[in-house]
C-alpha atoms as a PDB file:
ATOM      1  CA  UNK A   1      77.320 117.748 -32.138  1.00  0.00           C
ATOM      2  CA  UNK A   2      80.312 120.118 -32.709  1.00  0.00           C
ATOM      3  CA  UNK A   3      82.853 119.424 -35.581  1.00  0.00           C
ATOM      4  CA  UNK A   4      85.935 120.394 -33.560  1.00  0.00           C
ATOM      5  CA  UNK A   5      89.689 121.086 -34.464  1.00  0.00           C
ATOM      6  CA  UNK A   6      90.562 117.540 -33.721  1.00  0.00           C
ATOM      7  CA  UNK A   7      87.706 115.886 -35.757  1.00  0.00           C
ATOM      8  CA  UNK A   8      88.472 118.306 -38.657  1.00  0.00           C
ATOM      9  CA  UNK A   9      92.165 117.242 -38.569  1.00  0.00           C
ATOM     10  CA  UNK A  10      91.231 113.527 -38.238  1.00  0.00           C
ATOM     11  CA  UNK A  11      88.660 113.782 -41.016  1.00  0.00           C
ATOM     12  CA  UNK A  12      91.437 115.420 -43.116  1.00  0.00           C
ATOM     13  CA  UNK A  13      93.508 112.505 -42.429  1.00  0.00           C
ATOM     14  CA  UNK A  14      90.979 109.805 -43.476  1.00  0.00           C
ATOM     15  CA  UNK A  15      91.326 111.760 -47.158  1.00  0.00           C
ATOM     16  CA  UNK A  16      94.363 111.416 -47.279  1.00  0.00           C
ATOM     17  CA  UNK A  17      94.248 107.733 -47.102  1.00  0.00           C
ATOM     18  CA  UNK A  18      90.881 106.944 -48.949  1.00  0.00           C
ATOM     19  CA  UNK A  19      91.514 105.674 -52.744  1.00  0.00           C
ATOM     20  CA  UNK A  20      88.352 106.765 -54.571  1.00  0.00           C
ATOM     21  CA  UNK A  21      89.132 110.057 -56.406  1.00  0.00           C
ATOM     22  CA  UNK A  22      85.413 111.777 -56.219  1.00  0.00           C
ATOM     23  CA  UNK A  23      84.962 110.706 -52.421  1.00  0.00           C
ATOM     24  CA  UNK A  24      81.766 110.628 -50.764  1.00  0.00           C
ATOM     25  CA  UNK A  25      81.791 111.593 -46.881  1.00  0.00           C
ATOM     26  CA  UNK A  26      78.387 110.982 -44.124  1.00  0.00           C
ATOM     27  CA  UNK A  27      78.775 112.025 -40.575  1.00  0.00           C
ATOM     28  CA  UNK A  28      76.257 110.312 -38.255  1.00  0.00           C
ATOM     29  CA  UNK A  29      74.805 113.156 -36.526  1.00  0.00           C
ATOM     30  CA  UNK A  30      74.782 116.657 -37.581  1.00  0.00           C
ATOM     31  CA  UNK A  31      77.672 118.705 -37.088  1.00  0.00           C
ATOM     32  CA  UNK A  32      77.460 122.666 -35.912  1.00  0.00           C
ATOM     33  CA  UNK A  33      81.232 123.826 -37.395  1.00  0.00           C
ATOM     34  CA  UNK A  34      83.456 125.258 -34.097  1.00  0.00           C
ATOM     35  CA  UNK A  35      86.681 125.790 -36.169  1.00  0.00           C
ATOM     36  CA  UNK A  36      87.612 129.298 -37.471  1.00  0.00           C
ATOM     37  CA  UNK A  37      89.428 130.787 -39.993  1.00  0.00           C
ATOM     38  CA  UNK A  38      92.928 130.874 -37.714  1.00  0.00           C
ATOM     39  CA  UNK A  39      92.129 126.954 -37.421  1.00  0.00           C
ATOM     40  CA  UNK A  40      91.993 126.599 -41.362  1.00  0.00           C
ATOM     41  CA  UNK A  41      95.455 128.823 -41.599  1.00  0.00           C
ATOM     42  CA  UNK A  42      97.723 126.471 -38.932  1.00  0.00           C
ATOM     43  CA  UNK A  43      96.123 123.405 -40.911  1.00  0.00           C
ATOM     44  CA  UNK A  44      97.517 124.578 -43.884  1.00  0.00           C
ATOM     45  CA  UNK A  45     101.051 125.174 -42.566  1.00  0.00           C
ATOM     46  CA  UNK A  46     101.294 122.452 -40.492  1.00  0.00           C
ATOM     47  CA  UNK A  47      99.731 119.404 -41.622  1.00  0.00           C
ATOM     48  CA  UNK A  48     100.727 117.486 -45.349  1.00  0.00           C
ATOM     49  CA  UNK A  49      97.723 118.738 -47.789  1.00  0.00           C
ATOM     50  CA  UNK A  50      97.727 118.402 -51.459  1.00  0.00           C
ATOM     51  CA  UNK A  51      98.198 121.640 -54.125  1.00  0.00           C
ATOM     52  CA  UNK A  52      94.610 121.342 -54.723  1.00  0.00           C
ATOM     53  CA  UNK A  53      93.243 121.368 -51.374  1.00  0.00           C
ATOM     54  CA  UNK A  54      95.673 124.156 -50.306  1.00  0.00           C
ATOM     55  CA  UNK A  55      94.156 126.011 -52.609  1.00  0.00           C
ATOM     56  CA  UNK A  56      90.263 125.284 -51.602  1.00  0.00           C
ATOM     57  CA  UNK A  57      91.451 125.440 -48.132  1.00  0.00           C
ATOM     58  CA  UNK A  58      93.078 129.169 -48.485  1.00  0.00           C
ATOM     59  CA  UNK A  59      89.687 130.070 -49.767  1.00  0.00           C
ATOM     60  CA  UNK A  60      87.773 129.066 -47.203  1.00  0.00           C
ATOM     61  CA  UNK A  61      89.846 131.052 -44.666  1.00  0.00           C
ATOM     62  CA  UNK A  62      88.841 133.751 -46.682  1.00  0.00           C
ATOM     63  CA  UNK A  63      85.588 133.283 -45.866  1.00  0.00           C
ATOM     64  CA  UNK A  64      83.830 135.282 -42.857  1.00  0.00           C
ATOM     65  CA  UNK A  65      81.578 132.109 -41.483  1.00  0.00           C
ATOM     66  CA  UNK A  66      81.283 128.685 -43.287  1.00  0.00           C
ATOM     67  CA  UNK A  67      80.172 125.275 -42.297  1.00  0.00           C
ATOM     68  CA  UNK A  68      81.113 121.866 -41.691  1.00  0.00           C
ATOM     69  CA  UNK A  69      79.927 121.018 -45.412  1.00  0.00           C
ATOM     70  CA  UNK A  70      82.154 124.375 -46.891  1.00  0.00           C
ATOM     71  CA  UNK A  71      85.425 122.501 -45.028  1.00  0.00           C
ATOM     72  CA  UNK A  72      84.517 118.711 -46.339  1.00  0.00           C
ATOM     73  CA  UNK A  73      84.183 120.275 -50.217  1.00  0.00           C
ATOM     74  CA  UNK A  74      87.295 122.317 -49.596  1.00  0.00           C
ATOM     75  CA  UNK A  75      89.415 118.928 -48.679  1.00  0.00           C
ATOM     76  CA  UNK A  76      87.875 117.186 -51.694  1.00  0.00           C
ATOM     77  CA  UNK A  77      85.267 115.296 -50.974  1.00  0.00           C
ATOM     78  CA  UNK A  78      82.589 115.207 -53.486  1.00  0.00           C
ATOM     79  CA  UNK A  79      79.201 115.208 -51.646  1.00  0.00           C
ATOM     80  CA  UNK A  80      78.645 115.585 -47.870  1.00  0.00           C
ATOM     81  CA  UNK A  81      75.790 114.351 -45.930  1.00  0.00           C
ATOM     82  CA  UNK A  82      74.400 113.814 -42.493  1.00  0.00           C
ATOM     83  CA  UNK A  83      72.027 111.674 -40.330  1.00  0.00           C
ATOM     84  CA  UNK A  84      70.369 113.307 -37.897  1.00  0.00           C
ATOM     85  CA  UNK A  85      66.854 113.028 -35.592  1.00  0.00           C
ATOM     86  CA  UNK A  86      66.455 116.505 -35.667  1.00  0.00           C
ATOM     87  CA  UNK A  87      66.904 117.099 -39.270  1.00  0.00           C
ATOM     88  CA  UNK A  88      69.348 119.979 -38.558  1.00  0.00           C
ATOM     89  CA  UNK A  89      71.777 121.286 -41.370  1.00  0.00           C
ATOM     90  CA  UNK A  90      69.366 119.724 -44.116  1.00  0.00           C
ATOM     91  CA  UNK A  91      70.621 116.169 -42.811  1.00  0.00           C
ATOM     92  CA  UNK A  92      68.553 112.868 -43.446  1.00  0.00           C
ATOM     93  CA  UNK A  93      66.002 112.845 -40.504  1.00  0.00           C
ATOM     94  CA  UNK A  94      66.933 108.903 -39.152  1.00  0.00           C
ATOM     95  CA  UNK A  95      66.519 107.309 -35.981  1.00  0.00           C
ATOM     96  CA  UNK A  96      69.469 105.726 -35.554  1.00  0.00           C
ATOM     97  CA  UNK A  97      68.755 103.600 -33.227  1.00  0.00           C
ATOM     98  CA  UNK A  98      66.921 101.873 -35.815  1.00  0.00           C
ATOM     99  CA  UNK A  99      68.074  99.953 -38.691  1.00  0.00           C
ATOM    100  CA  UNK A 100      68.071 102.597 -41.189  1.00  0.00           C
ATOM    101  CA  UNK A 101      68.110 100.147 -44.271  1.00  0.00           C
ATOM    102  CA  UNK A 102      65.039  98.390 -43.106  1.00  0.00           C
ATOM    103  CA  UNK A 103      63.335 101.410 -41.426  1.00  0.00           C
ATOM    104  CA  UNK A 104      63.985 104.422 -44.289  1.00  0.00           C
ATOM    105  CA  UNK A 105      65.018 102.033 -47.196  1.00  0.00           C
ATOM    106  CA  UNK A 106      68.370 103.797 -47.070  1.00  0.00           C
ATOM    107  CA  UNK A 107      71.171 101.704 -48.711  1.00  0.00           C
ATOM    108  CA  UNK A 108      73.217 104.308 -49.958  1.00  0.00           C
ATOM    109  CA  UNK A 109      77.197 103.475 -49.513  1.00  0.00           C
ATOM    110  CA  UNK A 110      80.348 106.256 -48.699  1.00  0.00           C
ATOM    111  CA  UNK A 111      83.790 106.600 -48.311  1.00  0.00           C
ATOM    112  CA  UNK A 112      84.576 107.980 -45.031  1.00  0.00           C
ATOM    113  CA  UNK A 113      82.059 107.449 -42.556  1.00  0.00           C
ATOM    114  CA  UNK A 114      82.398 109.437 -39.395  1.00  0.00           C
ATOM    115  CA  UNK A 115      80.970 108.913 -35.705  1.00  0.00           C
ATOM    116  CA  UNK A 116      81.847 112.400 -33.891  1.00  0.00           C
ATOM    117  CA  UNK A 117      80.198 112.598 -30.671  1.00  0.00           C
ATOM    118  CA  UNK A 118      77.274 111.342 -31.803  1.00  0.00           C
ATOM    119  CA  UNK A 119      77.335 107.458 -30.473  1.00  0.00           C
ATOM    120  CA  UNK A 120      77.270 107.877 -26.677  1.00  0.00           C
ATOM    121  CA  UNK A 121      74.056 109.339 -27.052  1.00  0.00           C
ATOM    122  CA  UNK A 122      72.654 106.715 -29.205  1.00  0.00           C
ATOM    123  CA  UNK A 123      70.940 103.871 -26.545  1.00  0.00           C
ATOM    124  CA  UNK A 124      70.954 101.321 -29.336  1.00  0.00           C
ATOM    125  CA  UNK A 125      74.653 100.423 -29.886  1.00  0.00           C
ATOM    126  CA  UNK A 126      73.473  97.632 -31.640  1.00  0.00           C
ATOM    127  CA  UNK A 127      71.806  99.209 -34.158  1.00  0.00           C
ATOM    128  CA  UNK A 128      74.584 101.846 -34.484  1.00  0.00           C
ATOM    129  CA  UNK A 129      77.115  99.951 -35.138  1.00  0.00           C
ATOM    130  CA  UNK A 130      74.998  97.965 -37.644  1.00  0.00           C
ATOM    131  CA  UNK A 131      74.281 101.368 -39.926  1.00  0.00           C
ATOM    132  CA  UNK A 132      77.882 102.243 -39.225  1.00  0.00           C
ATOM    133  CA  UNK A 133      78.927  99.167 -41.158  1.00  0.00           C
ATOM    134  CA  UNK A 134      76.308  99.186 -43.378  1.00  0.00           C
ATOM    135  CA  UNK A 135      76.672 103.033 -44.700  1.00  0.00           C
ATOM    136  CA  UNK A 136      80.794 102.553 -45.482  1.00  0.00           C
ATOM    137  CA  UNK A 137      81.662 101.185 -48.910  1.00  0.00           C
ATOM    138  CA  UNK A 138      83.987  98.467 -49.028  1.00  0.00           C
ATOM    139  CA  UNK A 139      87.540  99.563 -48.426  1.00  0.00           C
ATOM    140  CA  UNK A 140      85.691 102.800 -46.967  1.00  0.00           C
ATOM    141  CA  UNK A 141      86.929 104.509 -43.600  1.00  0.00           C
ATOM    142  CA  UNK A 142      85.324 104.287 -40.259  1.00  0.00           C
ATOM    143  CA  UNK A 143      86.093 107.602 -37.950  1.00  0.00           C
ATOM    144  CA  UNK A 144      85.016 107.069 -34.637  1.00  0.00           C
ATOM    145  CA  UNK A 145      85.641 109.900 -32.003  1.00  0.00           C
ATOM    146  CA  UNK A 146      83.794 109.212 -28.835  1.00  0.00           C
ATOM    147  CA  UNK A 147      84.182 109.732 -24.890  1.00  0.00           C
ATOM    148  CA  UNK A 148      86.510 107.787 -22.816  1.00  0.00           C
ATOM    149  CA  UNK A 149      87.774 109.448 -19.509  1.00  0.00           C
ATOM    150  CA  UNK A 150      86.047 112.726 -17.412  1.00  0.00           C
ATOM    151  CA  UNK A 151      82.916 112.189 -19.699  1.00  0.00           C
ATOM    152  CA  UNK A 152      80.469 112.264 -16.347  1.00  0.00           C
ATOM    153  CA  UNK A 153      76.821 112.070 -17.881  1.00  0.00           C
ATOM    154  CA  UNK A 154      77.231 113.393 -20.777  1.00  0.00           C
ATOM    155  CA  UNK A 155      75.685 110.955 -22.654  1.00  0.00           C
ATOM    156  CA  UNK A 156      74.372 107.276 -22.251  1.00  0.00           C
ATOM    157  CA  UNK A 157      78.266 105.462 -22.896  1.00  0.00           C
ATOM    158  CA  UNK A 158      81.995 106.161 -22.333  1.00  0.00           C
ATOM    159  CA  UNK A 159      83.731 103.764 -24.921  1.00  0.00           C
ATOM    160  CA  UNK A 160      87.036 101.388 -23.774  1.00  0.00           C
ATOM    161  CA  UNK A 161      89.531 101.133 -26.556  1.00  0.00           C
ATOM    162  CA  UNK A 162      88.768  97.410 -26.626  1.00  0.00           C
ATOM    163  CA  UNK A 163      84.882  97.855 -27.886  1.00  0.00           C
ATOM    164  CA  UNK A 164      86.707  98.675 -31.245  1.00  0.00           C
ATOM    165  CA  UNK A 165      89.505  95.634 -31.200  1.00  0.00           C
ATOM    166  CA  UNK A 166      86.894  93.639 -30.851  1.00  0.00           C
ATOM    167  CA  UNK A 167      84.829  95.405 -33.103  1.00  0.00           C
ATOM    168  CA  UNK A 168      87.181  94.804 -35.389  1.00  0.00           C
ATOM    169  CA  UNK A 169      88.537  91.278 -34.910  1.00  0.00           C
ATOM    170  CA  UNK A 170      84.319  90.221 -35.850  1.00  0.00           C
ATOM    171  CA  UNK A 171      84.191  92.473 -38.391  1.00  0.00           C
ATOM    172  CA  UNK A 172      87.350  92.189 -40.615  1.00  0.00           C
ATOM    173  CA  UNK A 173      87.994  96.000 -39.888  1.00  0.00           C
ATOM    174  CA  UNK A 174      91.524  97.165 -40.330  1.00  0.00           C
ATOM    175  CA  UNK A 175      92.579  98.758 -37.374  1.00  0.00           C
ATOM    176  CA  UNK A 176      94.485 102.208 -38.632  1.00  0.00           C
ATOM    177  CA  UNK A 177      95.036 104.361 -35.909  1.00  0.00           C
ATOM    178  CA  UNK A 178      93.828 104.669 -31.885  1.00  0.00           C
ATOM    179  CA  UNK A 179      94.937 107.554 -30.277  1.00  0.00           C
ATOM    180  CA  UNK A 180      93.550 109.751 -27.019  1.00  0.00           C
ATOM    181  CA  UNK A 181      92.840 113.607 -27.456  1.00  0.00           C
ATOM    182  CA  UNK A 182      91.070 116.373 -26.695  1.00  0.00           C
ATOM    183  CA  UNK A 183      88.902 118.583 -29.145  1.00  0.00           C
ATOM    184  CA  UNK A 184      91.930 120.679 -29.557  1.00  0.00           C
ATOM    185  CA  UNK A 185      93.456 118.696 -31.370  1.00  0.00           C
ATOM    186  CA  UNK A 186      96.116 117.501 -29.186  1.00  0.00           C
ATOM    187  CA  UNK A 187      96.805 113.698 -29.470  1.00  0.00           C
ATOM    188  CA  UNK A 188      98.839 111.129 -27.463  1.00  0.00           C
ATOM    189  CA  UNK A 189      99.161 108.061 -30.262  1.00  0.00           C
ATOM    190  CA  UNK A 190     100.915 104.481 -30.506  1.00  0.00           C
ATOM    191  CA  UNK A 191     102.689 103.368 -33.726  1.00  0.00           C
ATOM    192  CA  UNK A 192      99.751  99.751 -35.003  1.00  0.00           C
ATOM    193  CA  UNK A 193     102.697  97.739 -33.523  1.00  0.00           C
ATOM    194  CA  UNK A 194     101.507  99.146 -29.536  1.00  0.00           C
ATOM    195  CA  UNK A 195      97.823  99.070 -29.670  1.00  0.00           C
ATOM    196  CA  UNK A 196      97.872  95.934 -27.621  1.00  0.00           C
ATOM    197  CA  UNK A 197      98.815  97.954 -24.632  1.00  0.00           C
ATOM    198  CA  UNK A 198      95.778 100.237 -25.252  1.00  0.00           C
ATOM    199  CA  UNK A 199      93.621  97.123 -24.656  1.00  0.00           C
ATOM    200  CA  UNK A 200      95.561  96.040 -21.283  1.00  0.00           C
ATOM    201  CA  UNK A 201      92.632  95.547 -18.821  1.00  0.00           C
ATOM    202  CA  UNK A 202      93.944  98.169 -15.438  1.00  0.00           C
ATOM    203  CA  UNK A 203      93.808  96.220 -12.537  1.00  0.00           C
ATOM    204  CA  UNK A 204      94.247  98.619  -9.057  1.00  0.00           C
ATOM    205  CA  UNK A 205      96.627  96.525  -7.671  1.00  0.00           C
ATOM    206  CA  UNK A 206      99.034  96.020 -10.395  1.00  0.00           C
ATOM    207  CA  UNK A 207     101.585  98.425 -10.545  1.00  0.00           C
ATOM    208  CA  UNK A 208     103.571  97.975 -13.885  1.00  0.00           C
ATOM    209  CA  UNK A 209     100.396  99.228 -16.364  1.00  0.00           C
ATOM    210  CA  UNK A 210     102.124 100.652 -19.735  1.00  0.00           C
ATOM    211  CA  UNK A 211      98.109 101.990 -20.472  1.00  0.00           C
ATOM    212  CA  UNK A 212      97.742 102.973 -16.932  1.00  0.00           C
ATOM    213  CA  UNK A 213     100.848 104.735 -17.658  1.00  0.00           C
ATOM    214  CA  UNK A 214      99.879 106.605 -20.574  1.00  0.00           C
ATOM    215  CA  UNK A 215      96.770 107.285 -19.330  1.00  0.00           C
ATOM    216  CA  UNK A 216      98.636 109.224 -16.633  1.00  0.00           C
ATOM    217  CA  UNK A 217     100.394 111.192 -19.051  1.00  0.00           C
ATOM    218  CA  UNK A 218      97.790 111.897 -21.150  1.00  0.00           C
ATOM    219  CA  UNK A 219      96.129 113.711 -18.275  1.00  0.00           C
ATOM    220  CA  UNK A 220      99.072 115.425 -18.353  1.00  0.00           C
ATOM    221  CA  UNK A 221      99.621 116.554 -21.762  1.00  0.00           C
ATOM    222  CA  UNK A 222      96.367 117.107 -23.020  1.00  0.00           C
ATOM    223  CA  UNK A 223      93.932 117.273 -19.981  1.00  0.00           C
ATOM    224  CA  UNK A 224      90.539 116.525 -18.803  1.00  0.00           C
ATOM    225  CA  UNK A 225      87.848 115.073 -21.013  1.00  0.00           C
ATOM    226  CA  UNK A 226      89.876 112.986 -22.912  1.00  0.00           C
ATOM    227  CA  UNK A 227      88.720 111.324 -26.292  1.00  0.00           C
ATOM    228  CA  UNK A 228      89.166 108.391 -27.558  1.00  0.00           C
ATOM    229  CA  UNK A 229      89.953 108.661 -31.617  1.00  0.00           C
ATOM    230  CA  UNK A 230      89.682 105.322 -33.642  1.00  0.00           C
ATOM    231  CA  UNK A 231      90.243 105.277 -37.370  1.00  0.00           C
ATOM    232  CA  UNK A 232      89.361 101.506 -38.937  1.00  0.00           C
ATOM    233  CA  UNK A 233      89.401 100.322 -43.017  1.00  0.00           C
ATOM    234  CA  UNK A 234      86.506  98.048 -43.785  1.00  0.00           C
ATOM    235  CA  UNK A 235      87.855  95.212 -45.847  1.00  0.00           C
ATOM    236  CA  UNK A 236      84.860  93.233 -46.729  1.00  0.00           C
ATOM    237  CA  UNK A 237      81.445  93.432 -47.524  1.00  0.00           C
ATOM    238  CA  UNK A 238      80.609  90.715 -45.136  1.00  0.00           C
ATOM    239  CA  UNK A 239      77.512  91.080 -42.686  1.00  0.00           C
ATOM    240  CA  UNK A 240      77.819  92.704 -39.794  1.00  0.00           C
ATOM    241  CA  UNK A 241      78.905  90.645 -36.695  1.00  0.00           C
ATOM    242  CA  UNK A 242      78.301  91.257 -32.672  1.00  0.00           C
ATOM    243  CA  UNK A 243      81.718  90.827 -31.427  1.00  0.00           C
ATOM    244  CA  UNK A 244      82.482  88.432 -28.320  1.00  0.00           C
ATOM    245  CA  UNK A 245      85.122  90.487 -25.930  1.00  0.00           C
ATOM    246  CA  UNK A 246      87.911  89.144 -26.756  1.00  0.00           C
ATOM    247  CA  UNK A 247      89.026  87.303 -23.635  1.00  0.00           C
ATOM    248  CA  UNK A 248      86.074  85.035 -23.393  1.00  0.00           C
ATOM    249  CA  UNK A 249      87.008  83.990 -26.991  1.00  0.00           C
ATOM    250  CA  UNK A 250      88.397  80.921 -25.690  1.00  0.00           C
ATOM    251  CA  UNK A 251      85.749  80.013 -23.163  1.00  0.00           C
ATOM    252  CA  UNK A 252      83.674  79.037 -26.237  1.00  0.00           C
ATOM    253  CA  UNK A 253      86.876  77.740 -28.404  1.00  0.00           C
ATOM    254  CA  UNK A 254      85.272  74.823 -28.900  1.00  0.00           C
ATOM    255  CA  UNK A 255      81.411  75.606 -28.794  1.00  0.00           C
ATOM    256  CA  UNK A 256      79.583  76.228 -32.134  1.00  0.00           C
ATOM    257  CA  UNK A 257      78.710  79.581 -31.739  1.00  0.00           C
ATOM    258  CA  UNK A 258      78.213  83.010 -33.485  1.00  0.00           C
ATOM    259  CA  UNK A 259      82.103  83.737 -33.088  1.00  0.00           C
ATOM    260  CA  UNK A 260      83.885  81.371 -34.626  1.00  0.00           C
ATOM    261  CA  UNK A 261      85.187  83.173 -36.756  1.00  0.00           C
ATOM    262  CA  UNK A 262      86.119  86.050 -34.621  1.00  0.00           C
ATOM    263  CA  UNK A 263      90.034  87.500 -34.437  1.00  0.00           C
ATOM    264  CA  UNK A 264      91.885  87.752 -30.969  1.00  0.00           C
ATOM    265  CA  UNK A 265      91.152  91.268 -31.172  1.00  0.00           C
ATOM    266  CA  UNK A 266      92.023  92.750 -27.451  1.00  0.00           C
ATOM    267  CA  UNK A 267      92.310  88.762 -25.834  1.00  0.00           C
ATOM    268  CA  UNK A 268      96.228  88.546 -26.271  1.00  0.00           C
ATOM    269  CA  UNK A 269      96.290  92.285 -24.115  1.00  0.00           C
ATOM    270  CA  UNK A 270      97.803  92.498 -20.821  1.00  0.00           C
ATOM    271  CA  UNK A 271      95.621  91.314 -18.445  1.00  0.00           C
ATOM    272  CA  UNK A 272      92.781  89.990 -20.270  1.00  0.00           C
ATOM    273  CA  UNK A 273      92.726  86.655 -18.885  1.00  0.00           C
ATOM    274  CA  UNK A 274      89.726  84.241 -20.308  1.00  0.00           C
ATOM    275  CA  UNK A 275      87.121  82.535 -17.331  1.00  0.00           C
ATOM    276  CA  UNK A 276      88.479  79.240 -17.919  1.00  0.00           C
ATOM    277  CA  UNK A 277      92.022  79.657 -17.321  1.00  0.00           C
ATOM    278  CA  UNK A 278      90.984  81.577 -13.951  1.00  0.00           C
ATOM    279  CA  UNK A 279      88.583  78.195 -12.744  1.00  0.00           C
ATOM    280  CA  UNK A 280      89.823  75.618 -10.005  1.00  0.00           C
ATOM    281  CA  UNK A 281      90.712  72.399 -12.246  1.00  0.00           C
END
């Protein structure tokens, strides 16, 4: 996996909002560092940093090569770690398509946990999203920056914004930020009040799509291979849940199933129209 320009400005982001003092990061594969020293220098000038990281940051562009751990020390996070098959970069060698708590007896707990082009080539979403939840301390940040458009077999999944409403609505995430991108760092972004229209299901022949829409302009303005970048809070150290999409929440509305207790998530969206309000009475 690469730790790009826009992960490193996302992750720098998720600092900035995390509350812990001595933060703790884990990125869920390991990442080889493609930002450079001219990178480090426009980050500095242009984006809100603290006197202290200024500082660490200035010294790092100082430096002739450093890596992904060097940049996530030099924003202040305490300790760095990574998950990885391969064991590359000294990161924990974990399946993760397997539960790692069960499989390694790993239970350890972080701040910001971070998902950077690592899930689409995980088979097991299941399991994935499981450790995801399970590795982020309460009130800890989720960082999710995965495929959505162009992405042509590049790995097992492309991810639709609503996988992560959803995700959310079972799992009492806060949803922070959605936004589409390339590894740039270019970003096309709704204020929390709009990210309904990010979860409008496009149908061809409707013509009045506001996601459609932006979708078109993102092509636009920030080109092929676009990403889709989804920052979440987790607010409680509940178990992890399998989300229902959220449309077919009230086909079950009153069923006694798993997902009861499940938010709208992406079913109030444009579009998203449940089975039974499609049927012949």
């Amino acid at each position: 996996m690469t730790f790009n320009p826009i992960a490193a400005t996302n992750v720098l982001e998720c600092k900035n909002i995390i509350l812990d003092n001595n933060p703790i990061a884990l990125d869920l594969g390991s990442q080889t560092a493609s930002i450079d020293n001219t990178f480090i220098k426009n980050l500095i000038k242009n984006k809100k940093i603290n006197h202290s990281q200024k500082t660490s940051l200035e010294n790092l562009s100082n430096k002739e090569n450093f890596n992904t751990k060097d940049y996530f020390r030099s924003l202040g996070f305490k300790e760095y770690k990574s998950i990885d098959i391969n064991g590359a970069y000294e990161s924990l060698q974990f399946d993760l398509n397997k539960n790692i708590s069960k499989t390694y007896n790993f239970n350890e707990k972080f701040d910001l946990v971070i998902n950077n082009g690592t899930g689409e080539h995980v088979f097991n979403q299941y399991s994935l999203y499981l450790n995801f939840h399970n590795l982020t301390k309460v009130n800890g940040v989720m960082l999710n920056i995965l495929p959505f458009i162009d992405w042509i077999n590049h790995g097992f999944y492309n991810f639709n914004p609503i996988f992560f409403a959803d995700l959310a609505a079972s799992n009492n995430y806060e949803l922070i930020k959605i936004s589409l991108a390339n590894r740039n760092g270019a970003e096309l972004k709704l204020d929390n009040n709009n990210f309904s229209i990010l979860f409008e299901q496009i149908k061809p022949h409707l013509n009045n799509s506001k996601f459609a829409k932006m979708i078109e302009i993102a092509k636009e303005k920030i080109g092929k291979n676009i990403l889709l970048v989804v920052v979440t809070k987790k607010l409680s150290d509940n178990d992890f849940k399998i989300p229902l999409q959220g449309k077919y929440l009230d086909d079950v509305l009153n069923l006694k199933t798993d997902y009861n207790s499940q938010k709208s998530g992406s079913a109030n969206a444009a579009n998203q129209v449940a089975d039974n309000n499609k049927r012949v009475k």
